[in-house]
N, C-alpha and C. Protein backbone atom coordinates (compact mmCIF):
# COMPACT_ATOMS: atom_id res chain seq x y z
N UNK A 1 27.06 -16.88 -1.76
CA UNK A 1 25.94 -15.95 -1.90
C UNK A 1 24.75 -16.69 -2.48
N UNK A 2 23.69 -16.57 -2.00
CA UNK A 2 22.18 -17.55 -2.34
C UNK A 2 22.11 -16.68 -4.08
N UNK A 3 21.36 -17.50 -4.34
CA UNK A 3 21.39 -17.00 -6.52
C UNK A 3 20.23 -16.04 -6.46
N UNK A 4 20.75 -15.14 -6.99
CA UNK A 4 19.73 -14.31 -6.93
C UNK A 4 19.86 -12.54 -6.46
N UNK A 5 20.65 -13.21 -5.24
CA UNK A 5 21.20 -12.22 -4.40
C UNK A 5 21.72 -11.03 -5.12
N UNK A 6 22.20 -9.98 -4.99
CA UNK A 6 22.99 -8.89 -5.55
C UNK A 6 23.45 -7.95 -4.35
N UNK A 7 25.22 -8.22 -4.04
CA UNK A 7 25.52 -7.32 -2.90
C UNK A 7 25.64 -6.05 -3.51
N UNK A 8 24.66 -4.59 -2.31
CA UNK A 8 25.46 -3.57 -3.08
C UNK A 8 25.92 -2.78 -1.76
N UNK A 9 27.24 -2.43 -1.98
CA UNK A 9 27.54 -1.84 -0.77
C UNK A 9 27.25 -0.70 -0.68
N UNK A 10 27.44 0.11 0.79
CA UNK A 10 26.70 1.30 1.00
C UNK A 10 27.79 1.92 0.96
N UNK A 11 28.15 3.32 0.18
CA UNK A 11 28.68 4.26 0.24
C UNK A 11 29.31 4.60 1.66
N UNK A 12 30.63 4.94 1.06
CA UNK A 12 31.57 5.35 2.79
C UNK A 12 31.81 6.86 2.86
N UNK A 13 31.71 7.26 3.24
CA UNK A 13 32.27 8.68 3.56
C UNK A 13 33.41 8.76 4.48
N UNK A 14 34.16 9.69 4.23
CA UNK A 14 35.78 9.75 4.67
C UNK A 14 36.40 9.09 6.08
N UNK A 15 35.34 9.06 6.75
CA UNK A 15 35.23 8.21 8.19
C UNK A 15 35.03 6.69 7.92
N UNK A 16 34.44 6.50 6.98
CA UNK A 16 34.34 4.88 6.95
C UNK A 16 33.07 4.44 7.32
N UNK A 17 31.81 5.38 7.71
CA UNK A 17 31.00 4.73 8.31
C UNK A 17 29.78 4.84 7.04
N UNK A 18 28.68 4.38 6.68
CA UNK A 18 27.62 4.20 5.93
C UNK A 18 26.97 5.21 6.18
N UNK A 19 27.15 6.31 4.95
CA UNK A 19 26.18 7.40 4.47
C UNK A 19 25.16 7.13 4.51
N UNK A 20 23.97 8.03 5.07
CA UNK A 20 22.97 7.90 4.94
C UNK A 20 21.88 7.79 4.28
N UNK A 21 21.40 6.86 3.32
CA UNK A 21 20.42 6.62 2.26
C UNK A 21 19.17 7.72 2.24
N UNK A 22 19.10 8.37 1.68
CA UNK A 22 17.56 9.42 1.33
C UNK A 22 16.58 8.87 1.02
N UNK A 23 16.76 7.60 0.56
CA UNK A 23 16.05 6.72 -0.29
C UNK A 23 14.38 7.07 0.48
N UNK A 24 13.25 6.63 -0.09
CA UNK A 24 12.26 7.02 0.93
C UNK A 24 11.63 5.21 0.40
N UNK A 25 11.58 4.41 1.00
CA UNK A 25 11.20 2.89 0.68
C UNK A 25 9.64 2.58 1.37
N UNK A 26 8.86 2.30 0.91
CA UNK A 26 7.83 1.77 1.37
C UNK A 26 6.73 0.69 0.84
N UNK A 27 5.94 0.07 1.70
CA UNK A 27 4.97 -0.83 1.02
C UNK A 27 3.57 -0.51 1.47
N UNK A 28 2.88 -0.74 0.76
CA UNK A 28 0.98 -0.07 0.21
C UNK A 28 0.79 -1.36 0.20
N UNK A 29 -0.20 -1.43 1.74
CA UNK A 29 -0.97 -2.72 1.31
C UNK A 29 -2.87 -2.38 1.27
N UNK A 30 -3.16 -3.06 0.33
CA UNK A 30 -4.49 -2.85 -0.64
C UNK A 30 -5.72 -4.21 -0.05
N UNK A 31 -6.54 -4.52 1.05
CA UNK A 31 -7.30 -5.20 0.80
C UNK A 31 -8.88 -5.08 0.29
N UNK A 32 -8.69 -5.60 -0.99
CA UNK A 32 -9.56 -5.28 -2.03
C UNK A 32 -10.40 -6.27 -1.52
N UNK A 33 -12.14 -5.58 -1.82
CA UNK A 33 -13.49 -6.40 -1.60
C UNK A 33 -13.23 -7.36 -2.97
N UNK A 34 -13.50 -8.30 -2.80
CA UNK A 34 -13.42 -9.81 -4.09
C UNK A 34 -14.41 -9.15 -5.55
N UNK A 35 -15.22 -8.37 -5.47
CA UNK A 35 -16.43 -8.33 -6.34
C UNK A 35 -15.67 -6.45 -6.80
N UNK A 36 -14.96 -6.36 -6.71
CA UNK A 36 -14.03 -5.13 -7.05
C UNK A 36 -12.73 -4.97 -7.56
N UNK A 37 -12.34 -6.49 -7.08
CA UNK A 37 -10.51 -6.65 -8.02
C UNK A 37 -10.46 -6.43 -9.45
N UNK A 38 -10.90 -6.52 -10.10
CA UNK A 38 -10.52 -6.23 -11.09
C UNK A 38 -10.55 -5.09 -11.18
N UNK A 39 -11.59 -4.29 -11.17
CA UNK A 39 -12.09 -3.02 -11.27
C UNK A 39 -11.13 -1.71 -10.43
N UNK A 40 -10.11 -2.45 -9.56
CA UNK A 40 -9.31 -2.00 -8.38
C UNK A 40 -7.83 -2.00 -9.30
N UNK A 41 -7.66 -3.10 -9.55
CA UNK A 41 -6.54 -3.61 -10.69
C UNK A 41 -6.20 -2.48 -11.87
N UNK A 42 -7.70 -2.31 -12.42
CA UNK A 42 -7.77 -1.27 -13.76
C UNK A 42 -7.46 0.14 -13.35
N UNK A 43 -7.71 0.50 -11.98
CA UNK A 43 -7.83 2.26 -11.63
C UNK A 43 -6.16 1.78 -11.39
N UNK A 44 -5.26 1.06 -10.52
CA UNK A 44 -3.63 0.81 -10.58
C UNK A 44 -3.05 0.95 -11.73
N UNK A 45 -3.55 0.08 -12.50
CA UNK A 45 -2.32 0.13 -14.02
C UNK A 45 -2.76 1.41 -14.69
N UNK A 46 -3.80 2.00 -14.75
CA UNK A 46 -4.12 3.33 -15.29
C UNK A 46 -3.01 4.47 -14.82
N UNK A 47 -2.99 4.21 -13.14
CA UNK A 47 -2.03 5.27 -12.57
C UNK A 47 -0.74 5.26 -12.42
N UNK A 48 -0.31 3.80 -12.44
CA UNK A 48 1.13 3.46 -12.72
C UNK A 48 1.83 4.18 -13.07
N UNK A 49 1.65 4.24 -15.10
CA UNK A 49 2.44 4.84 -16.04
C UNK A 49 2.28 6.47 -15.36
N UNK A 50 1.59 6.78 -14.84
CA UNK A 50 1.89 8.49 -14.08
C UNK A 50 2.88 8.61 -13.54
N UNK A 51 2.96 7.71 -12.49
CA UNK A 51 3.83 7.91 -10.68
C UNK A 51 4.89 7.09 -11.67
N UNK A 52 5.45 6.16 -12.68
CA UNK A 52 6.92 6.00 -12.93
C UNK A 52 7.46 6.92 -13.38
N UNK A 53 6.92 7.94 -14.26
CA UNK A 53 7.38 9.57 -14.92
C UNK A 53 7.67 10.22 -13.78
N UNK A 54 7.09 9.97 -12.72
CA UNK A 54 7.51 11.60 -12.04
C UNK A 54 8.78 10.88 -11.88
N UNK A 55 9.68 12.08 -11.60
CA UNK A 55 10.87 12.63 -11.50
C UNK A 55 11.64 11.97 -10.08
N UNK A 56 10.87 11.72 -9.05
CA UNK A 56 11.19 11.15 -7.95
C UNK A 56 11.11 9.73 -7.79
N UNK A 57 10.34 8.97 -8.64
CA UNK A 57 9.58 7.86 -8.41
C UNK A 57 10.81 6.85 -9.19
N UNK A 58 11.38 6.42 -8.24
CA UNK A 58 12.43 4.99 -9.03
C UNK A 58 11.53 3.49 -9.03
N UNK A 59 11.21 3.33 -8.57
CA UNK A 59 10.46 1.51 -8.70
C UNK A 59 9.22 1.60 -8.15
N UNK A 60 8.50 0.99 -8.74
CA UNK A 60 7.22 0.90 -7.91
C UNK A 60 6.66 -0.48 -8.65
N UNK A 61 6.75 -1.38 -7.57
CA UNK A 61 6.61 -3.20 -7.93
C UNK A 61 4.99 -2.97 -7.60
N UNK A 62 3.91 -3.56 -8.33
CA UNK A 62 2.67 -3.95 -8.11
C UNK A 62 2.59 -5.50 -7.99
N UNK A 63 1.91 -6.26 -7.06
CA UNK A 63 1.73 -7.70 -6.67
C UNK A 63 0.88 -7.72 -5.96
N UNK A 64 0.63 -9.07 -5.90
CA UNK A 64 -0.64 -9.73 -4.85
C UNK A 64 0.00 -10.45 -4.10
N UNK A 65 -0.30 -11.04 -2.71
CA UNK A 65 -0.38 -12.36 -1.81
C UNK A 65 -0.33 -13.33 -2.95
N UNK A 66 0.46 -14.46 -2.69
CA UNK A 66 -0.13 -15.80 -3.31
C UNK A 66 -1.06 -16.33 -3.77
N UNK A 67 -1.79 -16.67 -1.95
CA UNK A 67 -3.05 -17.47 -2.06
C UNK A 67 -3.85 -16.42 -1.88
N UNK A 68 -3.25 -15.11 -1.91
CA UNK A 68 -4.64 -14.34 -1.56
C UNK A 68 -4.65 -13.17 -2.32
N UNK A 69 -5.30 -13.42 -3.66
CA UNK A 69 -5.28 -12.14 -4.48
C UNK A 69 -6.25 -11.07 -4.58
N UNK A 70 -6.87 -10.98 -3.41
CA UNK A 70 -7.55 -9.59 -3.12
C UNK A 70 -6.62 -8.76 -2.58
N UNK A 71 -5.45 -9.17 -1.90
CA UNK A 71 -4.23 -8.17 -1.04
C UNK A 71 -3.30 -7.86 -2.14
N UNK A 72 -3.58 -6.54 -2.30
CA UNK A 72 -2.46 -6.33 -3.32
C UNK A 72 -1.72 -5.33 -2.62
N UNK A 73 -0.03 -5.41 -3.05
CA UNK A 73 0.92 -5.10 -2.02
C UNK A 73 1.63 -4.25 -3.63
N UNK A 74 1.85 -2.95 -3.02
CA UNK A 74 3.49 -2.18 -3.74
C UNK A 74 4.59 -1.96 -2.80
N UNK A 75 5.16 -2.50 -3.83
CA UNK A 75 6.79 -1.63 -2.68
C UNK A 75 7.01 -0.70 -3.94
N UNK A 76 7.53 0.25 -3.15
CA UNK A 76 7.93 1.67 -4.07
C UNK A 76 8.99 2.06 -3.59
N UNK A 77 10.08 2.94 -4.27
CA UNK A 77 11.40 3.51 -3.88
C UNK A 77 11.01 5.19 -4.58
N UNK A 78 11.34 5.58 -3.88
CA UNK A 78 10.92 7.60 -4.40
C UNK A 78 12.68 7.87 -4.01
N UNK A 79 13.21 8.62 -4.10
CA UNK A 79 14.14 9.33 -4.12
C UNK A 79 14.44 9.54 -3.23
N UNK A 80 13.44 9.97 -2.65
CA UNK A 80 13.85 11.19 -1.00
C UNK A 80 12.16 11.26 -0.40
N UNK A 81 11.74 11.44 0.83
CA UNK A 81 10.95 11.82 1.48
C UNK A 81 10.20 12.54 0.74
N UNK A 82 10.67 13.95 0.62
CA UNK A 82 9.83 14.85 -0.27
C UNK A 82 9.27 14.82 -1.65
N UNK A 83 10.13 13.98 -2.47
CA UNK A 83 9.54 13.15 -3.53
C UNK A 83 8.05 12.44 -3.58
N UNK A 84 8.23 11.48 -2.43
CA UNK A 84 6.95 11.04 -1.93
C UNK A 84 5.71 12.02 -1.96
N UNK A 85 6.04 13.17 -1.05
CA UNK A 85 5.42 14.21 -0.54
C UNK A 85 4.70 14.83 -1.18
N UNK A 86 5.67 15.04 -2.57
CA UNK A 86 5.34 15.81 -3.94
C UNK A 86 4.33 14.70 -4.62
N UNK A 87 4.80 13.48 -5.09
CA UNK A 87 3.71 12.61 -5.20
C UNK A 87 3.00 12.25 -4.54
N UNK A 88 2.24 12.23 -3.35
CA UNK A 88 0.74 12.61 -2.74
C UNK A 88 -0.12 13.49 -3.17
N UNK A 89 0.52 14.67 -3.73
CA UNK A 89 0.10 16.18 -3.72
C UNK A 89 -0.48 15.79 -4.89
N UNK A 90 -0.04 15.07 -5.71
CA UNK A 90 -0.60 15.53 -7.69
C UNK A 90 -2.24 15.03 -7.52
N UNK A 91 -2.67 15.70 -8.52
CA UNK A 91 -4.33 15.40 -8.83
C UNK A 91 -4.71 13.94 -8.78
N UNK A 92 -3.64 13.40 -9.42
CA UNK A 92 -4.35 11.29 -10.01
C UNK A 92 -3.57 10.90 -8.92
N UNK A 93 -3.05 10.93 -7.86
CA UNK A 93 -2.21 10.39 -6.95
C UNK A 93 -3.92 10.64 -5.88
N UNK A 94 -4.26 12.25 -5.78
CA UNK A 94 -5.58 12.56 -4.50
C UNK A 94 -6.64 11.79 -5.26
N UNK A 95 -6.85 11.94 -6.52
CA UNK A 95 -8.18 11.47 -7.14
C UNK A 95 -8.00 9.93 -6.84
N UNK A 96 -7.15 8.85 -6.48
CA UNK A 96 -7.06 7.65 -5.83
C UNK A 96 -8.11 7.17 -4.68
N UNK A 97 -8.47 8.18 -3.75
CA UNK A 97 -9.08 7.72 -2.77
C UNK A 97 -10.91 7.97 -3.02
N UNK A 98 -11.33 8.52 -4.08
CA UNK A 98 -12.78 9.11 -4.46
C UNK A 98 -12.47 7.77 -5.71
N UNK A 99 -11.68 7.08 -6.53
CA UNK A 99 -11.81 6.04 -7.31
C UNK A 99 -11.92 4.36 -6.25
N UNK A 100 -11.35 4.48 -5.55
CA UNK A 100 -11.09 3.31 -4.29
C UNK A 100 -12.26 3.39 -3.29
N UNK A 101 -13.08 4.46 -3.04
CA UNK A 101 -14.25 4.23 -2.33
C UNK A 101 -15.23 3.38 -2.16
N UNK A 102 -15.72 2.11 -1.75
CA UNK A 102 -16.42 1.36 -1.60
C UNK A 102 -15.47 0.77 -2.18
N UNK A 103 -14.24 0.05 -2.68
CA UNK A 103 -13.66 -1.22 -2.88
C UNK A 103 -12.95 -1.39 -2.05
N UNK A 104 -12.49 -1.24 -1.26
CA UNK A 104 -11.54 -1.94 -0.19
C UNK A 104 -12.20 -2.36 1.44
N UNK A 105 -11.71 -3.46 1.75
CA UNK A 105 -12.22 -4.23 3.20
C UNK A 105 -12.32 -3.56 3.83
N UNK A 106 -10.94 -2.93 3.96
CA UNK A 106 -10.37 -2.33 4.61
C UNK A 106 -9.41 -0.70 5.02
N UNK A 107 -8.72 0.11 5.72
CA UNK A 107 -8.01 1.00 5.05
C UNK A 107 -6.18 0.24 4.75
N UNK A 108 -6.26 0.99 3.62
CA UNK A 108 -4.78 0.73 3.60
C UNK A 108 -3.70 0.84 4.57
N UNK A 109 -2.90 0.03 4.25
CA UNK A 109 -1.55 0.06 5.39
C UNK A 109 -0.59 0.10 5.02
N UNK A 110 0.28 0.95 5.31
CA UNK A 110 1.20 1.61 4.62
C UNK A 110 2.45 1.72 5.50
N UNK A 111 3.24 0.75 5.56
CA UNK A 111 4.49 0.62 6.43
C UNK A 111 6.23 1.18 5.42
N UNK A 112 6.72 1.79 6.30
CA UNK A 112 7.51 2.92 6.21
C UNK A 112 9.15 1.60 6.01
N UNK A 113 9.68 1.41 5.17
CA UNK A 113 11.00 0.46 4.83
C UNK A 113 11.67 1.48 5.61
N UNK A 114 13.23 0.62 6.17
CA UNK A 114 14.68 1.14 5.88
C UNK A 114 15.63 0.15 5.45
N UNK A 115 16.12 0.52 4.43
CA UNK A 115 17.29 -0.58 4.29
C UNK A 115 18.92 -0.66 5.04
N UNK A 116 19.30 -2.03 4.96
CA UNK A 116 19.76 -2.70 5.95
C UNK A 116 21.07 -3.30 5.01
């Protein structure tokens, strides 16, 4: 096993075959205008400590690209779909896109995980 690694197996149900994960997995990618990162950085860690309290919200990793630290990337794990759902809905989750206005290149991209 490479170091690092951690096998976890997937739950069997009486058939033997791999239950289906609820898990809702995804990654938020962020390309921030250069003359706004920080300022982009400060409205994230402000909202962080929110979205780890809620009730649905299991991990939510904040990072950059390497060589390229205007792309800032989350992977997040919510519980279930509707978890997610419920966290879109809250006030500092909507008030995100009226704080992010004029800082980003680009729109966000937001690709949907399944684990494997």
């Amino acid at each position: 096993m490479l170091p690092g690694l951690v096998h976890q197996p997937h739950e069997q149900n009486d058939e033997g075959n791999a239950m289906t994960d609820r898990k809702y997995y995804l990654l938020a990618e962020f390309d921030v205008k250069p003359e706004s990162l920080e300022e982009t950085k400060a409205i994230f860690s402000k909202l962080l400590p929110k979205v780890l309290e809620e009730e649905g919200c299991e991990e939510m990793y904040t990072t950059s690209i390497l060589d390229e630290p205007n792309k800032l990337v989350f992977f997040e794990v919510f519980s279930s779909r509707e978890a997610h759902d419920w966290h879109m809905e809250q006030p500092y989750t909507r008030q995100l896109a009226t704080d992010l206005d004029g800082k980003l290149a680009a729109p966000p991209k937001i690709t949907e995980l399944s684990r494997f």
